[in-house]
PDB file of N, CA and C in Angstrom:
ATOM      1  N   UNK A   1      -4.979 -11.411  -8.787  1.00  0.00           N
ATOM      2  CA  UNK A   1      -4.377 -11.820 -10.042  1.00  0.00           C
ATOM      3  C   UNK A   1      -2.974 -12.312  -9.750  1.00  0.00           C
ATOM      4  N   UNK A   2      -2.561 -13.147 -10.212  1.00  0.00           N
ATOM      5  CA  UNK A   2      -0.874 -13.830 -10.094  1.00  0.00           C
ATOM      6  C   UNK A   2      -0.709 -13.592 -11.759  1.00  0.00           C
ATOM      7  N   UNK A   3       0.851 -12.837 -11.321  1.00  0.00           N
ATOM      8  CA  UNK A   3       1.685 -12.702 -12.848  1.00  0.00           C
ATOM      9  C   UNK A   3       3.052 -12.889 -12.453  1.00  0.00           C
ATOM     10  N   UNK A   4       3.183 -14.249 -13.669  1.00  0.00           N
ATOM     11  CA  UNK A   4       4.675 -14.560 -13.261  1.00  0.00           C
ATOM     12  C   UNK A   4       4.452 -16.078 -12.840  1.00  0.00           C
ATOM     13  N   UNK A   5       4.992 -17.092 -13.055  1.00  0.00           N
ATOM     14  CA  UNK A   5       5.148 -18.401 -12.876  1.00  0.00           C
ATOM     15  C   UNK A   5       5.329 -18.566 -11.454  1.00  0.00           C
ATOM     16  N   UNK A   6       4.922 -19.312 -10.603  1.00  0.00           N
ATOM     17  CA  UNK A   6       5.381 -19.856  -9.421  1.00  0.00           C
ATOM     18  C   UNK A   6       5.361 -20.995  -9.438  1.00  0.00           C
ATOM     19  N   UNK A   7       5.968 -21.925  -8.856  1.00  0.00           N
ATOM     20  CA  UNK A   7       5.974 -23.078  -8.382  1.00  0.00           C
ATOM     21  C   UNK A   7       4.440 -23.814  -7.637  1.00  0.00           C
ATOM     22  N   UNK A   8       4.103 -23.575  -6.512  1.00  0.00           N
ATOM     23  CA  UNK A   8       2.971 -24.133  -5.974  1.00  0.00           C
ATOM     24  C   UNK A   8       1.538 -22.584  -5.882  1.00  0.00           C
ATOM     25  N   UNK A   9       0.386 -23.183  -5.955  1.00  0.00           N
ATOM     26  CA  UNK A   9      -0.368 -22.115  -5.698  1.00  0.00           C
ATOM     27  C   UNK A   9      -0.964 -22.763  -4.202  1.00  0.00           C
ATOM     28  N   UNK A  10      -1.203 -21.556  -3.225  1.00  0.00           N
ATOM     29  CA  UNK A  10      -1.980 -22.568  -2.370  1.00  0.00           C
ATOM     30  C   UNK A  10      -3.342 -22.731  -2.172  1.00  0.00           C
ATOM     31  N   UNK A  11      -3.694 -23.773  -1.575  1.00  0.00           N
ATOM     32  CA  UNK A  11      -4.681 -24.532  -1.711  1.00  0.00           C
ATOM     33  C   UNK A  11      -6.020 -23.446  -1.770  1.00  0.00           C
ATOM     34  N   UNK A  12      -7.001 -23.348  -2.065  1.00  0.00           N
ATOM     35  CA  UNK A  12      -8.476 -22.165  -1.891  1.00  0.00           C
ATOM     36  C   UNK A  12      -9.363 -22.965  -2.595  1.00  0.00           C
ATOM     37  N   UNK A  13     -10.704 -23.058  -1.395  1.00  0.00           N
ATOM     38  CA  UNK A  13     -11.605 -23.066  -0.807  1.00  0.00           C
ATOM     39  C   UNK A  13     -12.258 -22.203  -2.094  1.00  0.00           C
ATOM     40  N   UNK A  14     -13.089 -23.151  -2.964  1.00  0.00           N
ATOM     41  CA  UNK A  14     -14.418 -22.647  -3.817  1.00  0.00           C
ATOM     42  C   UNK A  14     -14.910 -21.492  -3.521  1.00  0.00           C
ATOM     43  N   UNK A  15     -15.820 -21.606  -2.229  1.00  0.00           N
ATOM     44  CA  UNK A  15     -16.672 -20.796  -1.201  1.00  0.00           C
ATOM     45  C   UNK A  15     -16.347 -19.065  -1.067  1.00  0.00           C
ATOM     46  N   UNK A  16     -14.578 -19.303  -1.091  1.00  0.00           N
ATOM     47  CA  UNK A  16     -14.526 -17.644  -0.502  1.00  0.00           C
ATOM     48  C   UNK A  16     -14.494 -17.118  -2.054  1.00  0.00           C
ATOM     49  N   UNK A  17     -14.331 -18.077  -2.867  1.00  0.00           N
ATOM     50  CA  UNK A  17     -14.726 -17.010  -4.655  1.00  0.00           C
ATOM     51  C   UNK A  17     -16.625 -16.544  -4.701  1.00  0.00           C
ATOM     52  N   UNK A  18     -17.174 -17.803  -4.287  1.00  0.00           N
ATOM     53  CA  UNK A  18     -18.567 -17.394  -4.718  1.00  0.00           C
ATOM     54  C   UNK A  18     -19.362 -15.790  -4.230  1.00  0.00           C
ATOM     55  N   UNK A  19     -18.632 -15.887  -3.000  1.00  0.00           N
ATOM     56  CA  UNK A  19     -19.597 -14.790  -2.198  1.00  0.00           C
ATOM     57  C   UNK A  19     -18.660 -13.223  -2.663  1.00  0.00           C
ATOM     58  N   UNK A  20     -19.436 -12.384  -3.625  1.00  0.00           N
ATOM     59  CA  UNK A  20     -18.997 -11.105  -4.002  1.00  0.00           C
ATOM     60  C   UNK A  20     -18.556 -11.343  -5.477  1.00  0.00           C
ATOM     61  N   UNK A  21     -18.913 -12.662  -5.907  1.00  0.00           N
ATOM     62  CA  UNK A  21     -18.813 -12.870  -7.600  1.00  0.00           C
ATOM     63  C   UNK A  21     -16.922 -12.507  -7.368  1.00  0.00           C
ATOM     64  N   UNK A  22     -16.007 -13.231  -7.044  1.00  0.00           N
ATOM     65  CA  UNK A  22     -14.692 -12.857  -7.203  1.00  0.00           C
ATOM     66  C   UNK A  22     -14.365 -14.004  -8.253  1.00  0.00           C
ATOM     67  N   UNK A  23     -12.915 -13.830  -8.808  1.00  0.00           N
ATOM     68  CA  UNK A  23     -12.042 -14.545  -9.672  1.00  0.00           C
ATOM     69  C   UNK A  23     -10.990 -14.635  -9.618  1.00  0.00           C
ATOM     70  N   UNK A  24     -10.141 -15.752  -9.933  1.00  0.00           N
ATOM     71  CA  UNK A  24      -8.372 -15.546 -10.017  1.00  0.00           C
ATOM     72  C   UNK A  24      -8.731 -15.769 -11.500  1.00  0.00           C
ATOM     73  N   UNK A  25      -7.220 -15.242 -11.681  1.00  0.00           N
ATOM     74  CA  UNK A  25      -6.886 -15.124 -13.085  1.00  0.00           C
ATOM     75  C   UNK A  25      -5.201 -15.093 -13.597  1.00  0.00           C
ATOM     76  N   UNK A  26      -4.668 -15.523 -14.079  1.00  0.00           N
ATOM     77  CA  UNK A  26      -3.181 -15.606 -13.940  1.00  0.00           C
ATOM     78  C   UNK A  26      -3.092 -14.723 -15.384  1.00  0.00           C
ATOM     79  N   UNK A  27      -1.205 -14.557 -15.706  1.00  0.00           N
ATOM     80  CA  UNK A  27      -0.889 -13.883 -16.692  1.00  0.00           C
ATOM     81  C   UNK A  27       0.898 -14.031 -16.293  1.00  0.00           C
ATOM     82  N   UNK A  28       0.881 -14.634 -17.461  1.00  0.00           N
ATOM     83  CA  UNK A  28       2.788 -14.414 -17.633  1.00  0.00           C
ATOM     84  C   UNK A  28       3.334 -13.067 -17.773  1.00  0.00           C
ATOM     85  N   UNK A  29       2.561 -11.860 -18.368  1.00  0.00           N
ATOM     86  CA  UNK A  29       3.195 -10.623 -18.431  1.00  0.00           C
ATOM     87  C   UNK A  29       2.190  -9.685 -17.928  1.00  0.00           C
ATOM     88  N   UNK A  30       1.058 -10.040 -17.465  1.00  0.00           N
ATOM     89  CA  UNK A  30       0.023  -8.669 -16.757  1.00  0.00           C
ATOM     90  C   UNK A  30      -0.722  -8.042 -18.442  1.00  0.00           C
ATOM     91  N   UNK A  31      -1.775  -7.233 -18.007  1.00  0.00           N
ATOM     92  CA  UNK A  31      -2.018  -7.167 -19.386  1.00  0.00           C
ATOM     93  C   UNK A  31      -1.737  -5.419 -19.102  1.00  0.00           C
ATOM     94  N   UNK A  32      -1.997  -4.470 -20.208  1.00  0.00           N
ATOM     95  CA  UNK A  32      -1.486  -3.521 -20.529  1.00  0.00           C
ATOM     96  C   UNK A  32      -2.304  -2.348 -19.145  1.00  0.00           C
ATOM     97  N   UNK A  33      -3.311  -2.611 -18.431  1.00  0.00           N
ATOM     98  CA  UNK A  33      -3.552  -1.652 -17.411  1.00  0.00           C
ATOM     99  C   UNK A  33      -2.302  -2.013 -16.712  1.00  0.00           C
ATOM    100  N   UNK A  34      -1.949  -2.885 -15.821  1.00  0.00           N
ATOM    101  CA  UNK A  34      -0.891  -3.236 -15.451  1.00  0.00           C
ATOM    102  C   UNK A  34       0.599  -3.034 -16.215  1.00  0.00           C
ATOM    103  N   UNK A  35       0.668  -3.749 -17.378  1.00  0.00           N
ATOM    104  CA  UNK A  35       1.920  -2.857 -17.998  1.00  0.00           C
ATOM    105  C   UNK A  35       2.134  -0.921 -17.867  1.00  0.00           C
ATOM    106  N   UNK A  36       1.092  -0.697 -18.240  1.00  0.00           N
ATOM    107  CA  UNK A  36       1.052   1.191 -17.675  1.00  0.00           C
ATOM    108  C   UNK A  36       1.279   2.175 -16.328  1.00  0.00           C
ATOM    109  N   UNK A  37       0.676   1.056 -15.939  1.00  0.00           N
ATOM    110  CA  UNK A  37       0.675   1.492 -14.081  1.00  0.00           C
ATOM    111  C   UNK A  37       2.350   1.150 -13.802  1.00  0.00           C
ATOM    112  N   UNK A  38       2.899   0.290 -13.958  1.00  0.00           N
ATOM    113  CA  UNK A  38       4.826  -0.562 -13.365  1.00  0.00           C
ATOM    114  C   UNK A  38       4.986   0.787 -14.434  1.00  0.00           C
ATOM    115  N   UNK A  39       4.997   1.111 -15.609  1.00  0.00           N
ATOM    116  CA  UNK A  39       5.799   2.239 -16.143  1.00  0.00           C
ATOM    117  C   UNK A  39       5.856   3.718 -16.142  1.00  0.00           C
ATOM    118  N   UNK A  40       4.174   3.694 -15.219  1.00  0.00           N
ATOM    119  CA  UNK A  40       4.156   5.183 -14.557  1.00  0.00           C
ATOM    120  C   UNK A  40       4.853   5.255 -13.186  1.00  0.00           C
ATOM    121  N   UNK A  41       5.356   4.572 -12.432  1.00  0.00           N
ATOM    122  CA  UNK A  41       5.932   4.052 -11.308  1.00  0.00           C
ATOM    123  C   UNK A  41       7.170   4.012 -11.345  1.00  0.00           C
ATOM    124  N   UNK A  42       7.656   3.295 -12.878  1.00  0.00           N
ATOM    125  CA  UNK A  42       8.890   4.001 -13.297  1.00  0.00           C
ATOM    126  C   UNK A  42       9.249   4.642 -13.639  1.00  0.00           C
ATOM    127  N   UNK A  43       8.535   5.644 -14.045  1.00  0.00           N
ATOM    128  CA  UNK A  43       8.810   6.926 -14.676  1.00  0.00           C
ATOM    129  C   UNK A  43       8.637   7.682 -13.430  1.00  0.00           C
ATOM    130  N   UNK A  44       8.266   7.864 -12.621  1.00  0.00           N
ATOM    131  CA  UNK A  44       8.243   8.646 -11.582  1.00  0.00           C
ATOM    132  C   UNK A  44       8.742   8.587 -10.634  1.00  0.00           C
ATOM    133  N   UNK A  45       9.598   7.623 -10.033  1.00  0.00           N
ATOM    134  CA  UNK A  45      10.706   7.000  -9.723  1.00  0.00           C
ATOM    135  C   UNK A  45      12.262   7.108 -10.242  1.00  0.00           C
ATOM    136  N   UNK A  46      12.070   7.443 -11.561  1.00  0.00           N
ATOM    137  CA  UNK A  46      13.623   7.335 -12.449  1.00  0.00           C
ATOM    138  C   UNK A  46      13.958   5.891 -11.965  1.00  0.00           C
ATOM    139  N   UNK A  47      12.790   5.035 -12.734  1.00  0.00           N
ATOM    140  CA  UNK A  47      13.826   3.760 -12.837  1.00  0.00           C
ATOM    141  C   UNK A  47      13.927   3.472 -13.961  1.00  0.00           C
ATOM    142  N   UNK A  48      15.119   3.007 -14.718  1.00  0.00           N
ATOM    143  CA  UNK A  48      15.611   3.008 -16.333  1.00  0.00           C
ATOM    144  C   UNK A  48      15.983   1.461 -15.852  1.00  0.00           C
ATOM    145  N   UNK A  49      15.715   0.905 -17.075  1.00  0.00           N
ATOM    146  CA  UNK A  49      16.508  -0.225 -17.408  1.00  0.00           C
ATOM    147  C   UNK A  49      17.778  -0.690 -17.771  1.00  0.00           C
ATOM    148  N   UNK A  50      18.391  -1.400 -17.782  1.00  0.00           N
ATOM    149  CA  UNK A  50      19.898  -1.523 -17.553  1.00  0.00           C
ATOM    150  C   UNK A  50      19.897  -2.749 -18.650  1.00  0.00           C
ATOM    151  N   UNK A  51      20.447  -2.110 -20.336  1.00  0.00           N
ATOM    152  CA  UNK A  51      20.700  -2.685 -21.654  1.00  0.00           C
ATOM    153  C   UNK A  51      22.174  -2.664 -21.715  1.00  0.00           C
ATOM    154  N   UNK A  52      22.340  -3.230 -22.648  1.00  0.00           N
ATOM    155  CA  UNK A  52      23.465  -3.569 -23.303  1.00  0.00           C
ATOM    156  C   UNK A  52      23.400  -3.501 -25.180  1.00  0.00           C
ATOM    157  N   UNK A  53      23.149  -2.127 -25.729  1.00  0.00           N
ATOM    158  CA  UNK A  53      23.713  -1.737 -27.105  1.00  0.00           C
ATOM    159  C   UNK A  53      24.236  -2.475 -27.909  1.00  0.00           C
ATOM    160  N   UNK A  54      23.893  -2.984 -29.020  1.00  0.00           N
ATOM    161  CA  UNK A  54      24.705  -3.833 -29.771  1.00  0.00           C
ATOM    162  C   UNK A  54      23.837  -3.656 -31.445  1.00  0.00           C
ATOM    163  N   UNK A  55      24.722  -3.805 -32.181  1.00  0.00           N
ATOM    164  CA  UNK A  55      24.770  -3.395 -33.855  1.00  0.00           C
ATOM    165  C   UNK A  55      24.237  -4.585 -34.017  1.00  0.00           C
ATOM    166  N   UNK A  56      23.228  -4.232 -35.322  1.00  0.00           N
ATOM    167  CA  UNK A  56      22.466  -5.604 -35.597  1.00  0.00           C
ATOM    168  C   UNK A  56      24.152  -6.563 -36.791  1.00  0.00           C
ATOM    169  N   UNK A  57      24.934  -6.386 -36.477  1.00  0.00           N
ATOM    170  CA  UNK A  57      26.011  -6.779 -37.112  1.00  0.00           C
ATOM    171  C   UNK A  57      26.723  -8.066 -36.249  1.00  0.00           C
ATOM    172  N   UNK A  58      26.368  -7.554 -35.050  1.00  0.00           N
ATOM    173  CA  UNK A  58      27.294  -8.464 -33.642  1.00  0.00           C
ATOM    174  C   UNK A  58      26.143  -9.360 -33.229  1.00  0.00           C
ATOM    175  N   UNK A  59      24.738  -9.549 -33.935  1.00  0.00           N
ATOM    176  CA  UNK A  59      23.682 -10.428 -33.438  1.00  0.00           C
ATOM    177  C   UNK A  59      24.217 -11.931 -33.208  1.00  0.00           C
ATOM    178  N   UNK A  60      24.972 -12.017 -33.620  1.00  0.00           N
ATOM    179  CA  UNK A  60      25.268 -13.774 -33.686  1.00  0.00           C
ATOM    180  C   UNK A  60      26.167 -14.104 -32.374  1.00  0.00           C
ATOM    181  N   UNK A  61      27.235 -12.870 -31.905  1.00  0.00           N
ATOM    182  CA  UNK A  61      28.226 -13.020 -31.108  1.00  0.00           C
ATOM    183  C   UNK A  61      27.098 -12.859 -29.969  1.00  0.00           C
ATOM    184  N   UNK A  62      26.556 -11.586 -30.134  1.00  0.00           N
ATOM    185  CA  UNK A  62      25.342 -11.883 -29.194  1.00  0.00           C
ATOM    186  C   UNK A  62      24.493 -12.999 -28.601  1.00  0.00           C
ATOM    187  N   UNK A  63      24.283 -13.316 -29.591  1.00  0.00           N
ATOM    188  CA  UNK A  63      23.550 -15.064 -29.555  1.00  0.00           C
ATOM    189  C   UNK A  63      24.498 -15.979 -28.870  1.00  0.00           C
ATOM    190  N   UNK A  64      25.695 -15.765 -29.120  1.00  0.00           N
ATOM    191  CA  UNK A  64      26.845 -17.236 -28.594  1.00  0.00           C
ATOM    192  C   UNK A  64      26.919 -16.392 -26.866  1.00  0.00           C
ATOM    193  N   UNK A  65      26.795 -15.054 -26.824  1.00  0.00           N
ATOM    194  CA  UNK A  65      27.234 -14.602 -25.438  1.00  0.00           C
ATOM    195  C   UNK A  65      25.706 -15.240 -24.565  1.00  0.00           C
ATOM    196  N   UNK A  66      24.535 -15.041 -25.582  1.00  0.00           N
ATOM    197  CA  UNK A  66      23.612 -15.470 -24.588  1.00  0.00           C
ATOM    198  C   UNK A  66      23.081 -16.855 -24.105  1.00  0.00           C
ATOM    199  N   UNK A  67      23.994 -18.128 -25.025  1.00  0.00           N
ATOM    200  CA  UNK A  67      24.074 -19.398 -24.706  1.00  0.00           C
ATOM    201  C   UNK A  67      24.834 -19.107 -23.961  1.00  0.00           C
ATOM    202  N   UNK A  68      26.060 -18.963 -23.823  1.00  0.00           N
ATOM    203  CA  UNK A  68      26.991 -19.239 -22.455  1.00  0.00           C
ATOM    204  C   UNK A  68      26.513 -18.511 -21.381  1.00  0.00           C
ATOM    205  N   UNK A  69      25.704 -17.738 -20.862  1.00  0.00           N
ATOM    206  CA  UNK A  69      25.013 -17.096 -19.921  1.00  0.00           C
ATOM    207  C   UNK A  69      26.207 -15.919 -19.948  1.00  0.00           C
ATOM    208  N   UNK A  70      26.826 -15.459 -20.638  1.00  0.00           N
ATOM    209  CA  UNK A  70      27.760 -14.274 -20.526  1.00  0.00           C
ATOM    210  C   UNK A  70      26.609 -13.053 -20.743  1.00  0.00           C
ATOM    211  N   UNK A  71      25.802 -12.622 -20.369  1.00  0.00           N
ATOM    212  CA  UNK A  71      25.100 -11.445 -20.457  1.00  0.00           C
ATOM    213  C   UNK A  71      24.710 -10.883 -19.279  1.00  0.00           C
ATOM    214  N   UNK A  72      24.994  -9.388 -18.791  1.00  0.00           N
ATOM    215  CA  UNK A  72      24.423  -9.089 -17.975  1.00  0.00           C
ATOM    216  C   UNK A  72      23.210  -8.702 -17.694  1.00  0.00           C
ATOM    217  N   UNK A  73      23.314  -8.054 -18.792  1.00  0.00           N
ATOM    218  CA  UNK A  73      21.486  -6.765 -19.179  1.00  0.00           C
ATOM    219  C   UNK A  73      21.116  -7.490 -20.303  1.00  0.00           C
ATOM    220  N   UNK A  74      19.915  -6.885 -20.812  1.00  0.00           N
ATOM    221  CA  UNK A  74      19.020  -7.033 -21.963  1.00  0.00           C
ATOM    222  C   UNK A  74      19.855  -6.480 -22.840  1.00  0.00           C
ATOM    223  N   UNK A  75      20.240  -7.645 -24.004  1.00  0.00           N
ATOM    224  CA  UNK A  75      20.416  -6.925 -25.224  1.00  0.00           C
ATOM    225  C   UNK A  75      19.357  -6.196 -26.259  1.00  0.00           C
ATOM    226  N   UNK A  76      20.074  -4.635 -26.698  1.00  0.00           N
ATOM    227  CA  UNK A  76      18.939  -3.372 -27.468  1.00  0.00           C
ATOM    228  C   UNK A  76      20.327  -3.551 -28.677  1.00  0.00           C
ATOM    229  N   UNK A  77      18.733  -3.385 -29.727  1.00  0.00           N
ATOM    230  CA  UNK A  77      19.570  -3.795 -31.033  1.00  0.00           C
ATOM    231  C   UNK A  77      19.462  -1.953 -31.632  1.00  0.00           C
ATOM    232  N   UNK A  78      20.957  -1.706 -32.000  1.00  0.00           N
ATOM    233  CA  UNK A  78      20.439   0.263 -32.600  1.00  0.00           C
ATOM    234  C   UNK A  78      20.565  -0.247 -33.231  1.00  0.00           C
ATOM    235  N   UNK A  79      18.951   0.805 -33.897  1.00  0.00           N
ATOM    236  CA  UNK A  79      18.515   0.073 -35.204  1.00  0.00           C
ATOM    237  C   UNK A  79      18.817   1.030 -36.344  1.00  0.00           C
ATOM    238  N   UNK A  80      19.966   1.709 -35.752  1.00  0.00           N
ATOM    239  CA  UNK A  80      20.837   3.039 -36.737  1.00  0.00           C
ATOM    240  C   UNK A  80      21.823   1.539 -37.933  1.00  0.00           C
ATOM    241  N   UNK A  81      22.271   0.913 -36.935  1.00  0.00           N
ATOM    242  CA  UNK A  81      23.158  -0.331 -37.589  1.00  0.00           C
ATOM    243  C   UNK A  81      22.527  -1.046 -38.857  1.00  0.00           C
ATOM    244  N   UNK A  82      21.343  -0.933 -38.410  1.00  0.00           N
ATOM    245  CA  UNK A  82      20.683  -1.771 -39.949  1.00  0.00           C
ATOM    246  C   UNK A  82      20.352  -1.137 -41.238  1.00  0.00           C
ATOM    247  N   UNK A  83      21.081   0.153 -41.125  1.00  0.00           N
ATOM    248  CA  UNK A  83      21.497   1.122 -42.588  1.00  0.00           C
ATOM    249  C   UNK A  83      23.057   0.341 -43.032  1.00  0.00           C
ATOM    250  N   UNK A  84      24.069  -0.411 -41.678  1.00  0.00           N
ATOM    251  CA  UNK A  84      25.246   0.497 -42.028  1.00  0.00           C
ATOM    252  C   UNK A  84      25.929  -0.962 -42.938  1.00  0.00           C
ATOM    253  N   UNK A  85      26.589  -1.301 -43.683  1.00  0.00           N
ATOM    254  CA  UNK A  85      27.714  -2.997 -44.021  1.00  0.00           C
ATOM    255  C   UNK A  85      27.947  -3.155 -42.852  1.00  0.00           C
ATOM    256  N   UNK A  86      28.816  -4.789 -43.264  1.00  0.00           N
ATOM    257  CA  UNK A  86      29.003  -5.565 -42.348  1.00  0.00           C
ATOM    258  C   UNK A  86      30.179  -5.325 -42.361  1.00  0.00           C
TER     259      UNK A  86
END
């Protein structure tokens, strides 16, 4: 299976799919056996993701930080903010 865009695939020969009934199959995000398996791996690992917090109030400054490529991490919207005024 290929997940994730690449540039070139290389070249394969019909023949070595027929014999044992095999398949390719692509996927931009893997489907959810695969999503489960990378997050039991991270979880057992302690690997956390690396966000950047922001009030659904600052969404727009957000937006202008993520045209100029000023972002480091994934912006996480607390969604405590969408009780609070502007």
């Amino acid at each position: 299976m290929t997940v994730g865009a690449i540039d070139m695939v290389p070249s394969l020969h019909s023949g070595l799919l027929v014999g044992g009934q095999k398949s390719v199959a692509g996927s931009a995000i893997g489907g959810l056996p695969e999503t489960q398996e990378l997050l039991n791996f991270c979880a057992a690992k302690t690997i956390l993701p690396e966000t950047e917090t922001i009030a659904i109030q600052d969404i727009n400054h957000a937006f202008e930080r993520m045209e100029k490529a000023d972002v480091k991490y994934r912006f996480v919207i607390d969604m405590a903010s969408l009780g609070r005024g502007s």
